[in-house]
Protein backbone atom coordinates (compact mmCIF):
# COMPACT_ATOMS: atom_id res chain seq x y z
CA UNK A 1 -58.24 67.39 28.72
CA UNK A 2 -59.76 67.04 24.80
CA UNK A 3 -59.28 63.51 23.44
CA UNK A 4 -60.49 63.14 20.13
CA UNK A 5 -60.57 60.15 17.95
CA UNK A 6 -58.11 61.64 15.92
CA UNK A 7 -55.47 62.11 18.93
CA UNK A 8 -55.66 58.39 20.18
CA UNK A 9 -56.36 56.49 17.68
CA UNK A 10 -53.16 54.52 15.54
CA UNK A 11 -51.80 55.73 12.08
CA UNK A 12 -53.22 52.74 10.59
CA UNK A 13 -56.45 52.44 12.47
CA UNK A 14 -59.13 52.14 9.13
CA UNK A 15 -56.83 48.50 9.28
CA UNK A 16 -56.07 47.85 12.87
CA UNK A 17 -57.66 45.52 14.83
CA UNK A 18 -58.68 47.24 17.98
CA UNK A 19 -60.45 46.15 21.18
CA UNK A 20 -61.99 48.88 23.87
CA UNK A 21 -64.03 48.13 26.83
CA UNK A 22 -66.98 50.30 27.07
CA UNK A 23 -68.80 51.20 30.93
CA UNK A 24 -72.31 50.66 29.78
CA UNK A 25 -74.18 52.29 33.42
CA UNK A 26 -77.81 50.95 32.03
CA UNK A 27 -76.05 47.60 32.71
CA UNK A 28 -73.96 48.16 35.54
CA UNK A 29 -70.51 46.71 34.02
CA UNK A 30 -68.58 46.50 30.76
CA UNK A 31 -69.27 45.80 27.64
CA UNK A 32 -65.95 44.41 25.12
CA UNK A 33 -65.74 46.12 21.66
CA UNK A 34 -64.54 46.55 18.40
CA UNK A 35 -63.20 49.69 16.87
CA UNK A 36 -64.72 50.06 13.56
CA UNK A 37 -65.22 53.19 11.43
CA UNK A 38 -65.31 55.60 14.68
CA UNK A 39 -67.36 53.45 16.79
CA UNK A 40 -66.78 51.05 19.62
CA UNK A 41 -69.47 48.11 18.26
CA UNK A 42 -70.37 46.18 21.22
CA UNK A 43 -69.06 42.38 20.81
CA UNK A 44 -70.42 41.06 24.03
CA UNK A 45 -72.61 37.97 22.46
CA UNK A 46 -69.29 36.56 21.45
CA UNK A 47 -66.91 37.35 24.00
CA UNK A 48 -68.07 38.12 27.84
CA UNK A 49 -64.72 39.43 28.84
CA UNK A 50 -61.39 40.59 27.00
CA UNK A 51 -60.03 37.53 28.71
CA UNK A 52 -62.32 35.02 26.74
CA UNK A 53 -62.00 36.69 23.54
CA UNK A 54 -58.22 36.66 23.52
CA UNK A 55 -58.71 32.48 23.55
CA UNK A 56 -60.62 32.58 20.95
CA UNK A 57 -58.75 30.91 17.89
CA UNK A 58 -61.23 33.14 15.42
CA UNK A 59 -60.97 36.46 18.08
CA UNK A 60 -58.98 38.47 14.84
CA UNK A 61 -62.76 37.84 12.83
CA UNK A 62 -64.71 38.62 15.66
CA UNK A 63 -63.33 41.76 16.13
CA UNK A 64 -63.04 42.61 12.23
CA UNK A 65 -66.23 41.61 10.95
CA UNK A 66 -68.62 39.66 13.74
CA UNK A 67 -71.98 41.41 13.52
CA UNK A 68 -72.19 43.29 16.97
CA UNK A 69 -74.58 44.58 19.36
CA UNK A 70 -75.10 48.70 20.13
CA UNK A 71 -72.65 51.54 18.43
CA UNK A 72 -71.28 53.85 20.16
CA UNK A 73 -69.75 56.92 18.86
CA UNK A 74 -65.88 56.81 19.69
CA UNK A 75 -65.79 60.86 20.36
CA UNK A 76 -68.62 60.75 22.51
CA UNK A 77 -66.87 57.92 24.49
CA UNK A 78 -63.66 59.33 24.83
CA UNK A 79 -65.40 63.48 25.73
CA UNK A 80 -67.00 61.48 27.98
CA UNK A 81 -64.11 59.90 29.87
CA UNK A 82 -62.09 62.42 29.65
CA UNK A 83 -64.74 64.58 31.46
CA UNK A 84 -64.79 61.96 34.18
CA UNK A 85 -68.55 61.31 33.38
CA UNK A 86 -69.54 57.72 34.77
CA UNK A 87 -73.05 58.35 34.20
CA UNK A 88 -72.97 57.82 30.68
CA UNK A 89 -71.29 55.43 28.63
CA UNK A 90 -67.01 55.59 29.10
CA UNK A 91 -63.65 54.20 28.06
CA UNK A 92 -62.22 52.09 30.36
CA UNK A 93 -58.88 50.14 30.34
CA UNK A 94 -58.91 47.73 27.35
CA UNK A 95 -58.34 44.12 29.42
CA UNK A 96 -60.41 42.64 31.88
CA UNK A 97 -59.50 38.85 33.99
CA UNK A 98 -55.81 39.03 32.99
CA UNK A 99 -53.14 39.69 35.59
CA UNK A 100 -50.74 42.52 35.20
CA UNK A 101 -47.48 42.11 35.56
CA UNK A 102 -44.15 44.06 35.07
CA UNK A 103 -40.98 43.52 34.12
CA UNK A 104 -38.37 45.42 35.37
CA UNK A 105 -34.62 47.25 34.49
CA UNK A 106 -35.09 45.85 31.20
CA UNK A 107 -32.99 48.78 29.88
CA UNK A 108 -29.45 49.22 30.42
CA UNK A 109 -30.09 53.35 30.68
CA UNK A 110 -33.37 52.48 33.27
CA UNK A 111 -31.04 50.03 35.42
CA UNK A 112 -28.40 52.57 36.00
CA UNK A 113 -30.86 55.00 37.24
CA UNK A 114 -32.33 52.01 39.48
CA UNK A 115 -28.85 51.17 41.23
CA UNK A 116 -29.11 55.46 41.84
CA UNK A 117 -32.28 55.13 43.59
CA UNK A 118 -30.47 52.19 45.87
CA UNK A 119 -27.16 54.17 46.48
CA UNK A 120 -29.16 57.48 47.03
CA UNK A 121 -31.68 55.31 49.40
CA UNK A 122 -34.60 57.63 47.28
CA UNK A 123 -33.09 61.04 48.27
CA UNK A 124 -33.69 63.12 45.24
CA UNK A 125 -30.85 65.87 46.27
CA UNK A 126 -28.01 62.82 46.09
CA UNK A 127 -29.04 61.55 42.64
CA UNK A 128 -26.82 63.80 39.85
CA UNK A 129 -23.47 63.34 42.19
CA UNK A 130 -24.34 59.66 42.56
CA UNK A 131 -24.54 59.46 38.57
CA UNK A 132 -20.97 60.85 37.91
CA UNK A 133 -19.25 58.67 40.39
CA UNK A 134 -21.42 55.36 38.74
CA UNK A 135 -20.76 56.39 35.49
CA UNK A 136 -17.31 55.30 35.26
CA UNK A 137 -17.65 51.96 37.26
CA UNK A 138 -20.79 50.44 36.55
CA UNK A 139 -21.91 52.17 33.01
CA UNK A 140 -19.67 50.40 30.75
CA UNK A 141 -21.07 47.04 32.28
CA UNK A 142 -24.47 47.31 30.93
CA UNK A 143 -23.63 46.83 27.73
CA UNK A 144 -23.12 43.25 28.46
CA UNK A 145 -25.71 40.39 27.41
CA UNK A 146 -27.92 39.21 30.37
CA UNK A 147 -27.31 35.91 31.60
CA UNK A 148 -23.80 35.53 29.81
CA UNK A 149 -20.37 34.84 30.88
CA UNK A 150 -19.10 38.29 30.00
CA UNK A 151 -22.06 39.10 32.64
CA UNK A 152 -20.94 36.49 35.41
CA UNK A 153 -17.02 38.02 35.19
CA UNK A 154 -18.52 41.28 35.92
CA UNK A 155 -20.56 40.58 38.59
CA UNK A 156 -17.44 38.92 40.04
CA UNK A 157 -15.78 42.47 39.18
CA UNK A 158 -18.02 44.34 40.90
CA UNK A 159 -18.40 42.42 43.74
CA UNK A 160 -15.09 42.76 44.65
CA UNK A 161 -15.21 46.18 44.45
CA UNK A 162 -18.04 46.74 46.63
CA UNK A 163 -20.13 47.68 43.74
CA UNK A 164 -22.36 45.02 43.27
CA UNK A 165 -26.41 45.62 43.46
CA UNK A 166 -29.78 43.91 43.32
CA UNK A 167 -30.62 46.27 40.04
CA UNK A 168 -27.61 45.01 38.67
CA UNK A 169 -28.78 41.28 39.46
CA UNK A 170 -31.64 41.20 37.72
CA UNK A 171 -30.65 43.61 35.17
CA UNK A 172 -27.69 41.48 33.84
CA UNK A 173 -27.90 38.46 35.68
CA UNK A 174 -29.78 35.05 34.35
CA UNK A 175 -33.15 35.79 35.67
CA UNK A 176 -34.97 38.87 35.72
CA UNK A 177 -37.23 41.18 37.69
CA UNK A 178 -40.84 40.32 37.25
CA UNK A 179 -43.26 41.48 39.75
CA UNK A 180 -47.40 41.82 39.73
CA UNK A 181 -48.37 45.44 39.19
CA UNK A 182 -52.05 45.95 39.68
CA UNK A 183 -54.68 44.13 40.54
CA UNK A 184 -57.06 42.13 38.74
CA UNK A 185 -59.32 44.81 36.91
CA UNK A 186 -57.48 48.19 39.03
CA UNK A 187 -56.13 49.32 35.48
CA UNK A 188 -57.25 52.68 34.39
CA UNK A 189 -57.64 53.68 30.98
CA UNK A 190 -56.97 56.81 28.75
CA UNK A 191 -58.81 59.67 29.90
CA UNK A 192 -58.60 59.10 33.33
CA UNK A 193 -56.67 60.02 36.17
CA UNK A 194 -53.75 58.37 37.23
CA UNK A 195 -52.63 58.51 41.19
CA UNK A 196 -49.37 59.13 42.91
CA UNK A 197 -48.83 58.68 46.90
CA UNK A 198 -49.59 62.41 48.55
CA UNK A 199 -46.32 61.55 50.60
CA UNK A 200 -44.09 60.68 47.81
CA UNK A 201 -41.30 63.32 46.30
CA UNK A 202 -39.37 61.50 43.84
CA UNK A 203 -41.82 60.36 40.95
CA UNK A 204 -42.34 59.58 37.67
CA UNK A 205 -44.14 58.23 34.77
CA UNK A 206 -43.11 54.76 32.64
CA UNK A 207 -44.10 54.55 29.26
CA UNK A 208 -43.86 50.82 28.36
CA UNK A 209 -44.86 48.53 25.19
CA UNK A 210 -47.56 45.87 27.09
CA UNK A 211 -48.03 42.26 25.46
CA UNK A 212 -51.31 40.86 25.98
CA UNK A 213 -50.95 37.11 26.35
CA UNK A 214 -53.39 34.19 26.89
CA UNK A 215 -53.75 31.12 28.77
CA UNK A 216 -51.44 29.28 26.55
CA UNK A 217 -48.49 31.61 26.88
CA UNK A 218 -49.36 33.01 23.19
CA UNK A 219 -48.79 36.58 22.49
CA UNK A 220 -52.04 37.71 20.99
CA UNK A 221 -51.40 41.96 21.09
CA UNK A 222 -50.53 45.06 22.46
CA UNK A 223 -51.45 47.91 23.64
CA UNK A 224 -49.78 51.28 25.90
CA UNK A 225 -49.01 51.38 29.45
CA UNK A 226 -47.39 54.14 32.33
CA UNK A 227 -46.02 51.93 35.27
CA UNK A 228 -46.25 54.82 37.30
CA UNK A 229 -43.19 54.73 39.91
CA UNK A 230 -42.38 56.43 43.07
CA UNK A 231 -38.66 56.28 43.16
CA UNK A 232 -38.08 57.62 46.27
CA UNK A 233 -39.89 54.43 48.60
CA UNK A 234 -38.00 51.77 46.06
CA UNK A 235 -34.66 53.88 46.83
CA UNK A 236 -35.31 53.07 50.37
CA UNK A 237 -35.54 49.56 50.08
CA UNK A 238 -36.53 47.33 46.97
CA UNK A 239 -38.84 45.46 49.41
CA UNK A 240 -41.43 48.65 48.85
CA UNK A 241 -41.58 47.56 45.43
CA UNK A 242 -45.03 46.86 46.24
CA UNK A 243 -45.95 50.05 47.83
CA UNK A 244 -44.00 52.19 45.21
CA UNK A 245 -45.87 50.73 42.49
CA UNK A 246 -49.53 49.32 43.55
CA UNK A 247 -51.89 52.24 44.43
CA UNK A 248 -55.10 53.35 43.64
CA UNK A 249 -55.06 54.38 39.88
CA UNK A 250 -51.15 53.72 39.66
CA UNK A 251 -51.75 51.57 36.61
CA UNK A 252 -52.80 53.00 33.08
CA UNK A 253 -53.61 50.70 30.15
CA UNK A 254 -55.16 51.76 26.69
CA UNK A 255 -55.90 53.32 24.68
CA UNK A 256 -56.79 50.19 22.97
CA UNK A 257 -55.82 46.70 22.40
CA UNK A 258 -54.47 45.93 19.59
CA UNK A 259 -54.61 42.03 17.98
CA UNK A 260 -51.86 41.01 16.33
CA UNK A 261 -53.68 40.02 12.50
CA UNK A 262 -52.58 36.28 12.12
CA UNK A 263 -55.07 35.42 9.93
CA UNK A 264 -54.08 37.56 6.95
CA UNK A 265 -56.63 40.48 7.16
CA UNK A 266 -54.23 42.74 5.91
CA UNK A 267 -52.93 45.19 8.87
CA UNK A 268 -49.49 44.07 9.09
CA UNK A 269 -48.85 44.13 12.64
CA UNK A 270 -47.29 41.65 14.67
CA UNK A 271 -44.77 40.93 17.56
CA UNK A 272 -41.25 42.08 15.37
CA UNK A 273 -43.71 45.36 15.18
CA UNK A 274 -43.68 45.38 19.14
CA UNK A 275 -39.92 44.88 19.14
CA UNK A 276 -38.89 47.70 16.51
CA UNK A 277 -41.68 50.16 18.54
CA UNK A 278 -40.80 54.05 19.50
CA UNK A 279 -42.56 54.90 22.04
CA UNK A 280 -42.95 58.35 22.88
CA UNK A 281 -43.62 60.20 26.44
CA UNK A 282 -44.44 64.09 27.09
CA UNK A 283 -45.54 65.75 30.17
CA UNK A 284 -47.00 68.98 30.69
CA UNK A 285 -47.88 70.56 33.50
CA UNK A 286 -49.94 73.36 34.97
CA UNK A 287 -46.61 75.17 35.95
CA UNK A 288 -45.67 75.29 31.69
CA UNK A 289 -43.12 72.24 32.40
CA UNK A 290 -42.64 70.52 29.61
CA UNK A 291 -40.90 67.37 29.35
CA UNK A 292 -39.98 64.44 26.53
CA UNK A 293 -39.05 61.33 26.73
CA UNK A 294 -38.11 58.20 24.42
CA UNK A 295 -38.42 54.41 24.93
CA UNK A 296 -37.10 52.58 22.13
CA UNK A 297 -38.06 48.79 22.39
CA UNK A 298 -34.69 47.82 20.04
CA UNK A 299 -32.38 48.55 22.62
CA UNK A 300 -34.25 46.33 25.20
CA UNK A 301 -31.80 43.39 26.70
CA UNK A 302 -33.65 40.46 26.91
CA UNK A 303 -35.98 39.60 23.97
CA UNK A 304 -40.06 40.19 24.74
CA UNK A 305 -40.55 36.65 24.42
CA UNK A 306 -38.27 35.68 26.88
CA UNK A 307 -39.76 37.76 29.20
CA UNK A 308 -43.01 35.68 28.64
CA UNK A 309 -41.47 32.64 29.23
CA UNK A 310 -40.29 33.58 32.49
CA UNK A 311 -43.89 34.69 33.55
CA UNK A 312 -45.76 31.79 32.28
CA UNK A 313 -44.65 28.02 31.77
CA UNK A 314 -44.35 24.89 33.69
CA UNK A 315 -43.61 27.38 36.70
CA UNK A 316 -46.78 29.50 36.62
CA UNK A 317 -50.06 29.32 34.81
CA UNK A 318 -52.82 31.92 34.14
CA UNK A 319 -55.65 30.69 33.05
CA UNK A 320 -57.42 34.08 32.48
CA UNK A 321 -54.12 35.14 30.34
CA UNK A 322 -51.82 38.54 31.98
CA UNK A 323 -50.79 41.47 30.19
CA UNK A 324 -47.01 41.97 30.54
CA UNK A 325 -45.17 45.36 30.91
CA UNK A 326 -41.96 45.12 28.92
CA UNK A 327 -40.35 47.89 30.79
CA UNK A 328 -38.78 50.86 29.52
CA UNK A 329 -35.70 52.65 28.61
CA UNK A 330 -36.92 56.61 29.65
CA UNK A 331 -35.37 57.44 32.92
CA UNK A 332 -36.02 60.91 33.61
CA UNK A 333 -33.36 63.35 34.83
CA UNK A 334 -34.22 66.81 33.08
CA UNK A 335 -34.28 68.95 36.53
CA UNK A 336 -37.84 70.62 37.60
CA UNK A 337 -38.14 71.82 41.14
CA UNK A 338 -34.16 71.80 42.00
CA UNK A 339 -31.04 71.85 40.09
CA UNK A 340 -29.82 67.88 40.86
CA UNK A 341 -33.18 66.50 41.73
CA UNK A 342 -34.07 65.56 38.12
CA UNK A 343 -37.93 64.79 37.47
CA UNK A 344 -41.02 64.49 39.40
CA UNK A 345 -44.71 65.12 38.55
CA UNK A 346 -46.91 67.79 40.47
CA UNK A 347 -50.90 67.56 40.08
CA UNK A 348 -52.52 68.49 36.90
CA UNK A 349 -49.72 67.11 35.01
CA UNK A 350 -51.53 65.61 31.25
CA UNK A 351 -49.03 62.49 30.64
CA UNK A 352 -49.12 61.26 27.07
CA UNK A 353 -47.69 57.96 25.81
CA UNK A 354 -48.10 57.16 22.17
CA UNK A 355 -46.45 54.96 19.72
CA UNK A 356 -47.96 55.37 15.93
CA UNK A 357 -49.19 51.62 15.42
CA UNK A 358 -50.84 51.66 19.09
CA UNK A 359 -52.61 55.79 19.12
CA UNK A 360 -52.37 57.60 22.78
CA UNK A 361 -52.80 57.10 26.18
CA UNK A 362 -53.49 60.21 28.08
CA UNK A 363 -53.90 60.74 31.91
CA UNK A 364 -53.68 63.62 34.09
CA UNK A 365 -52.15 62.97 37.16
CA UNK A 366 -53.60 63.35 41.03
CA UNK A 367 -52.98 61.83 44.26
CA UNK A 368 -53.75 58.03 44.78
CA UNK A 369 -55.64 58.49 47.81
CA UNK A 370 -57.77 61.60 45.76
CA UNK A 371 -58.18 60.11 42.66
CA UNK A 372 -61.60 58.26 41.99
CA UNK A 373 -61.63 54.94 44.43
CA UNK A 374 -61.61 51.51 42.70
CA UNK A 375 -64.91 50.13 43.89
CA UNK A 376 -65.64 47.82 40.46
CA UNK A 377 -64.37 44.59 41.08
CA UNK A 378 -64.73 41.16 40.51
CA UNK A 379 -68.05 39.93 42.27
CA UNK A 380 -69.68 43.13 40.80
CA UNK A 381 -68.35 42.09 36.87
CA UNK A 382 -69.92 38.83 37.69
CA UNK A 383 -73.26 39.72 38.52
CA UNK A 384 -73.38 42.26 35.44
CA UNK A 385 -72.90 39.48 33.21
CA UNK A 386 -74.87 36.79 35.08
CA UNK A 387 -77.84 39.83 34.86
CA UNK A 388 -77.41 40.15 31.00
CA UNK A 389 -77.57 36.44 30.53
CA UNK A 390 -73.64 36.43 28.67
CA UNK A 391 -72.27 33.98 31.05
């Protein structure tokens, strides 16, 4: 799988202010960067961690102009990723301390396809009838504002026909579905593999607009992420939300972060950017499938920042900051292995989500339980900095 510099970087990256981690193996850990000029510039001095630079009041300077430590060629990093080398210098995901959380059936096309999954109880085979007889009832009823009185009457509607869901709860109802992806540092990056269950047979990939967020509740960027999904274990119960969605490598961030410039430098690119983004998916596979897919943040239906609020507040605090999934409209249904199964990956499939203002992330996708173990965590991230004297 070629990445170039070229292929993931932004449109506008000579102007964009972009952070990378960098897996520097002389040091055992990661190093925090700036992209400048085809480099990742090493910016550890003034930030340990991701986390700490993102509370930085000055972190849009920093990564602009601060005078930085080693250079590293951003082709070599990203052949070398992509070539699963983790003896030399590599890309990894672009955020460190924060938490990663999702939000979910965000989309009134994705929460139609979620109530499927539920009806179906994750049977593949069931799904295109069960779309035709929902269509009618249910579709209409999406179009409704979340939280409103239009949506209370219908839930009252649909309840007395029988028709009522948990999708449709938190899809149109006041509150809605957040839930804690991955891990604390279990994010992959672009480059590398991303990991499906062996057992499951209804899959698929998410592409999804991320917010990067600090301790304060302050939107500070944004970057790419697949919210990889097994839809067959949520279709048999919505309490396997965990184990449909937290797996080894389930969880792909990058290709960079991307600060929003509120200090003036010039790059134009703020939160209305995040909520007018296209976001485009394709899949190819080893078998010459090819598949493409749209999310288009404008037809989301609740607004990004309300989605923040009900993360962080008076509730909830984070002190290391979370990244935030926004969810996605792409549901796929194009049949592959069955006519009336719709989607699902096979291994070797090469994944690409891109969106002009944040470049490409690229993974091929394996198994979970055969795709490289997560083994780096937090004690070991400690000790690297405590060794290089950044703490």
């Amino acid at each position: 799988m070629p990445l170039t510099p070229e292929s993931v970087l932004p449109v506008d990256a000579s102007s964009a202010l972009l952070i990378a981690r960098v897996h520097e193996p002389e040091w055992d850990g990661p190093c925090v960067a700036a992209v400048r000029d085809g480099h990742a510039v090493d910016l550890t001095a003034h930030a340990p961690t991701v986390s700490d630079l993102l509370e930085r009041e000055d972190a849009c300077r920093i990564v602009r102009e601060a005078e930085g430590g080693r250079s590293r060629p951003l082709d070599e990093l990203l052949a070398a990723t992509a070539a699963g080398r983790r003896d030399v210098p590599h890309l990894l995901a672009p955020v460190d301390l924060q938490v990663i959380k999702a939000a979910g059936v965000t989309f009134a096309e994705s929460l139609m396809e979620r109530v499927i999954e539920e009806r179906t109880g994750g049977d593949p085979s069931l799904a295109a009838r069960t779309r035709e007889r929902l269509a009618a009832s249910v579709g209409p009823v999406t179009a409704v504002r979340p939280g409103s009185p239009e949506a209370e009457k219908a839930k009252a509607i649909l309840q007395t026909e029988g028709l009522w869901s948990q999708y449709l709860e938190v899809g149109i109802g006041p509150d809605p579905e957040v839930f804690t992806k991955a891990p604390v540092l279990s994010a992959v990056g672009t480059g590398a593999h991303i990991g499906v269950l062996a057992s499951s047979v209804w899959n698929n990939p998410e592409p999804e607009a991320v917010l990067a967020v600090d301790s304060r509740g302050r939107v500070r960027g944004a970057l790419l992420g697949n919210d990889v999904n097994l839809r067959d274990i949520e279709g048999r119960s919505a309490l396997l939300l965990p184990r449909a969605k937290d797996n080894n490598a389930s969880c792909a961030l990058g290709p960079f972060l991307r600060l929003f410039d509120d200090e003036g430098g010039g790059n134009g690119f703020c939160l209305d950017d995040v909520r007018g983004m296209e976001i485009d998916l394709e899949v190819r596979g080893t078998d010459g499938y090819v598949l493409h897919g749209s999310s288009s943040m404008r037809r989301i239906s609740r607004d990004v920042l309300d989605l923040v609020s009900s993360v962080h507040g008076a509730h909830h605090q984070h002190p290391d900051g979370f990244v935030l999934f926004t969810g996605t409209l792409f549901a796929p249904t194009k049949d592959r292995d069955a006519p009336g199964e719709g989607f699902t990956h096979h291994e070797g499939d090469v994944v690409r989500i891109s969106s002009p203002r944040l470049g490409a992330l690229v993974n091929t996708v394996t198994t979970s339980e055969t795709a490289p173990p997560w083994e780096y965590g937090l004690r070991h991230l400690m000790r690297s900095l405590a060794h290089r004297g950044v703490l």
